[in-house]
Protein backbone atom coordinates (compact mmCIF):
# COMPACT_ATOMS: atom_id res chain seq x y z
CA UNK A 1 10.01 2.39 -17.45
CA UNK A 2 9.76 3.11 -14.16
CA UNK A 3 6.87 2.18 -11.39
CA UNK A 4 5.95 4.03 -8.56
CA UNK A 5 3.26 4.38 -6.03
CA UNK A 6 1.41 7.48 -4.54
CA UNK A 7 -1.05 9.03 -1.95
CA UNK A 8 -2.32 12.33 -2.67
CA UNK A 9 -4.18 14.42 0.15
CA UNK A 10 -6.39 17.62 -1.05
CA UNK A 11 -8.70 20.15 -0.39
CA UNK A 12 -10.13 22.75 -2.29
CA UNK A 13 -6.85 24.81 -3.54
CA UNK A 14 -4.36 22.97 -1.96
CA UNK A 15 -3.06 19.51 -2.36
CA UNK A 16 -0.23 17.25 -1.82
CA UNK A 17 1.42 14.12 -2.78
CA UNK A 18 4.15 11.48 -1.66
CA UNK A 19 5.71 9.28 -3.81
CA UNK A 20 6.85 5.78 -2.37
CA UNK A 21 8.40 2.73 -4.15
CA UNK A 22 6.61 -0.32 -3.07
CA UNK A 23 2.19 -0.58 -2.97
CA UNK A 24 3.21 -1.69 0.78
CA UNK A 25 4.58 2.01 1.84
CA UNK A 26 1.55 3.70 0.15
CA UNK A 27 -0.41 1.97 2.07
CA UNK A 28 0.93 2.28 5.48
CA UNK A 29 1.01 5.92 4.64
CA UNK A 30 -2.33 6.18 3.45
CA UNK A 31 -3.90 4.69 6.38
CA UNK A 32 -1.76 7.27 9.12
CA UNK A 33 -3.33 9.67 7.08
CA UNK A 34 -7.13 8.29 6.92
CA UNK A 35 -7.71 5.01 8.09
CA UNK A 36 -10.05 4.43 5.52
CA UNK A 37 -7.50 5.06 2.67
CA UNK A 38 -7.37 2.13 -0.29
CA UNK A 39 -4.88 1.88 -2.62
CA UNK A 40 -7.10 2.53 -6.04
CA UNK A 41 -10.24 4.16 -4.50
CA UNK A 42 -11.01 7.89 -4.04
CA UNK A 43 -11.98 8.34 -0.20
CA UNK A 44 -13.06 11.63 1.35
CA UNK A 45 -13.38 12.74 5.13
CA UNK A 46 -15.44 14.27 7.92
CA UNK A 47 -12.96 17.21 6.99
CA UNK A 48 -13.88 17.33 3.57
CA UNK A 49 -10.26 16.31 2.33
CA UNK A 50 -10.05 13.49 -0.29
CA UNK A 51 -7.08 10.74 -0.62
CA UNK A 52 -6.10 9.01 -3.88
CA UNK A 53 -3.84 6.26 -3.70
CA UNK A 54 -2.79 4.30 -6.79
CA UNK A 55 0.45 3.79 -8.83
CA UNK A 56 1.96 5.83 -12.01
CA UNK A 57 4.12 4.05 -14.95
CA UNK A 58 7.05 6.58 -15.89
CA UNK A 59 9.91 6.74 -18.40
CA UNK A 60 11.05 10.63 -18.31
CA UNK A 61 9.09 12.54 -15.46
CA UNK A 62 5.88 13.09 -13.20
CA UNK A 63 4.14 15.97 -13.26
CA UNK A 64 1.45 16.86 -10.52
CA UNK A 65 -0.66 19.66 -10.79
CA UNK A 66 -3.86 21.54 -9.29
CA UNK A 67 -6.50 22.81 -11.52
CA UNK A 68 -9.78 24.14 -11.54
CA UNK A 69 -11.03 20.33 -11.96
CA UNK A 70 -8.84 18.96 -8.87
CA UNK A 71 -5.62 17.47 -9.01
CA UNK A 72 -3.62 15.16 -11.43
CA UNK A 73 -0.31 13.52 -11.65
CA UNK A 74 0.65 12.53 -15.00
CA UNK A 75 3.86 10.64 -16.76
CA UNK A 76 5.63 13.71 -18.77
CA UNK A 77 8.61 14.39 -20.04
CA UNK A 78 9.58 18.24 -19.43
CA UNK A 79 9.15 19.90 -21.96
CA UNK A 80 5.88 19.15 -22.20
CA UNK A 81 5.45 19.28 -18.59
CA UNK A 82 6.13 22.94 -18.98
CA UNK A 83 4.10 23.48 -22.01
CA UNK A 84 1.33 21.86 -20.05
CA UNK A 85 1.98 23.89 -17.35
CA UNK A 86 2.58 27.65 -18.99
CA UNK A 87 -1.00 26.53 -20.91
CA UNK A 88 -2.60 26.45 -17.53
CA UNK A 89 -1.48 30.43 -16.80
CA UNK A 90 -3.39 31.66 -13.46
CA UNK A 91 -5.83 28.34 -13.59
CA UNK A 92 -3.62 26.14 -11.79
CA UNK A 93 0.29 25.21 -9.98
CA UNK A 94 2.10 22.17 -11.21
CA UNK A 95 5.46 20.80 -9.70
CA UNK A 96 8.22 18.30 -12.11
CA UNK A 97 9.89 15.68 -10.74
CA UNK A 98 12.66 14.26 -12.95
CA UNK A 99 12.57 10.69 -11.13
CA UNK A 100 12.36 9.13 -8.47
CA UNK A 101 14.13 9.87 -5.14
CA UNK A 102 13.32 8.20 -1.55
CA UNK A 103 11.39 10.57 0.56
CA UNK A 104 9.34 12.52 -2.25
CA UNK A 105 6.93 14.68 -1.77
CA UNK A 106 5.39 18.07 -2.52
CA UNK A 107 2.82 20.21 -1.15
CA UNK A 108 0.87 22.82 -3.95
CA UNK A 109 -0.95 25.41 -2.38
CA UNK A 110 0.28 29.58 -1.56
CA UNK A 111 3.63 28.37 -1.66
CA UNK A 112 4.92 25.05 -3.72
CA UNK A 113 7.42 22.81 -1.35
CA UNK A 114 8.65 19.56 -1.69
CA UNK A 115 11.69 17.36 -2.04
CA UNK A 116 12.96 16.08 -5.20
CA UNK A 117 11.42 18.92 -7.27
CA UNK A 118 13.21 19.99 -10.27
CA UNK A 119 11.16 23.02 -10.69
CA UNK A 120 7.39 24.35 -9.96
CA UNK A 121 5.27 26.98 -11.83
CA UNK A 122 3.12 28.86 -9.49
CA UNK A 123 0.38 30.40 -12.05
CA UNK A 124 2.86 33.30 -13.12
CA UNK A 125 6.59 31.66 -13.99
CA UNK A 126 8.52 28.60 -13.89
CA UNK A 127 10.96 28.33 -11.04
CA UNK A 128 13.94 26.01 -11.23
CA UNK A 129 14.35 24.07 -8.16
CA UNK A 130 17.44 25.74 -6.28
CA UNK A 131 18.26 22.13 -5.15
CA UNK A 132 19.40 21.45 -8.72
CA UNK A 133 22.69 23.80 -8.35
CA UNK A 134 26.02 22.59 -10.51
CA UNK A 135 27.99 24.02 -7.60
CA UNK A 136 29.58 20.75 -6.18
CA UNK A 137 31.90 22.28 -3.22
CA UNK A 138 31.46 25.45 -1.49
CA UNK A 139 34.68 27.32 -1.30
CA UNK A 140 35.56 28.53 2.46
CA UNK A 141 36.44 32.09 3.25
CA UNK A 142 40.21 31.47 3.55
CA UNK A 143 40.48 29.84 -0.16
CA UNK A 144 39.02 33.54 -0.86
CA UNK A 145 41.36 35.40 1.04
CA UNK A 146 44.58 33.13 0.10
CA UNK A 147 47.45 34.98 -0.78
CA UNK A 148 50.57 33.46 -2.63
């Protein structure tokens, strides 16, 4: 099992989280973003946008989704992840992460971005992440036009 920290920022129909490894990180984070931000405590403000700050236990995956309640991030493993998230159909966007990579993030809103995504369902389909590509060297032009 895995431990991780996070600071979520939202709005109504968009929202976004970071991922960080130590409570430390979050927190620094948290506060650039709203000085008031506290690691366990919902905070909202003048803007109207709220920050959550806390920490998730994992052993497969994280999913984070928007719904018609607000956001969530929950410890999944993917094939329920995607279950979960084809059950949602127009109501809501979810993004998978597989583990945990340095620098994670991702943004749900019009269009789903992030790093360390393995894939994203956008209220319509599930789109593999195009980072995720089994292509390990690109051939050049000249291995193309080799002759022998």
């Amino acid at each position: 099992m895995a431990k991780l920290f996070y600071v979520i920022n939202h709005n109504e129909g968009e929202g976004g989280v970071d991922f960080f490894k130590t409570e430390k990180e979050a927190l620094a984070h948290g506060k650039e973003q709203f000085e008031q931000f506290e690691i366990g405590k919902e905070v909202e403000d003048e803007d109207g946008n709220t920050y959550i700050g806390d920490s998730l236990t994992f052993k497969k995956g994280i999913l984070f989704s928007i719904e018609e309640e607000g956001v969530k991030i929950q410890a999944m493993e993917d094939a329920d992840a995607r279950k979960y998230s084809l059950d949602l159909e127009e109501m809501g966007s979810t993004v998978f992460f597989e583990g945990f990579v340095k620098g994670m993030y991702c943004i749900i809103g019009r269009n789903n971005t992030g790093k360390g995504m393995k894939w994203d369902y956008d209220g319509d389909d599930i789109n593999e992440s195009k980072s995720n590509s089994s292509l390990k060297f690109v051939k050049t032009f000249e291995s193309f036009t080799r002759t022998l």
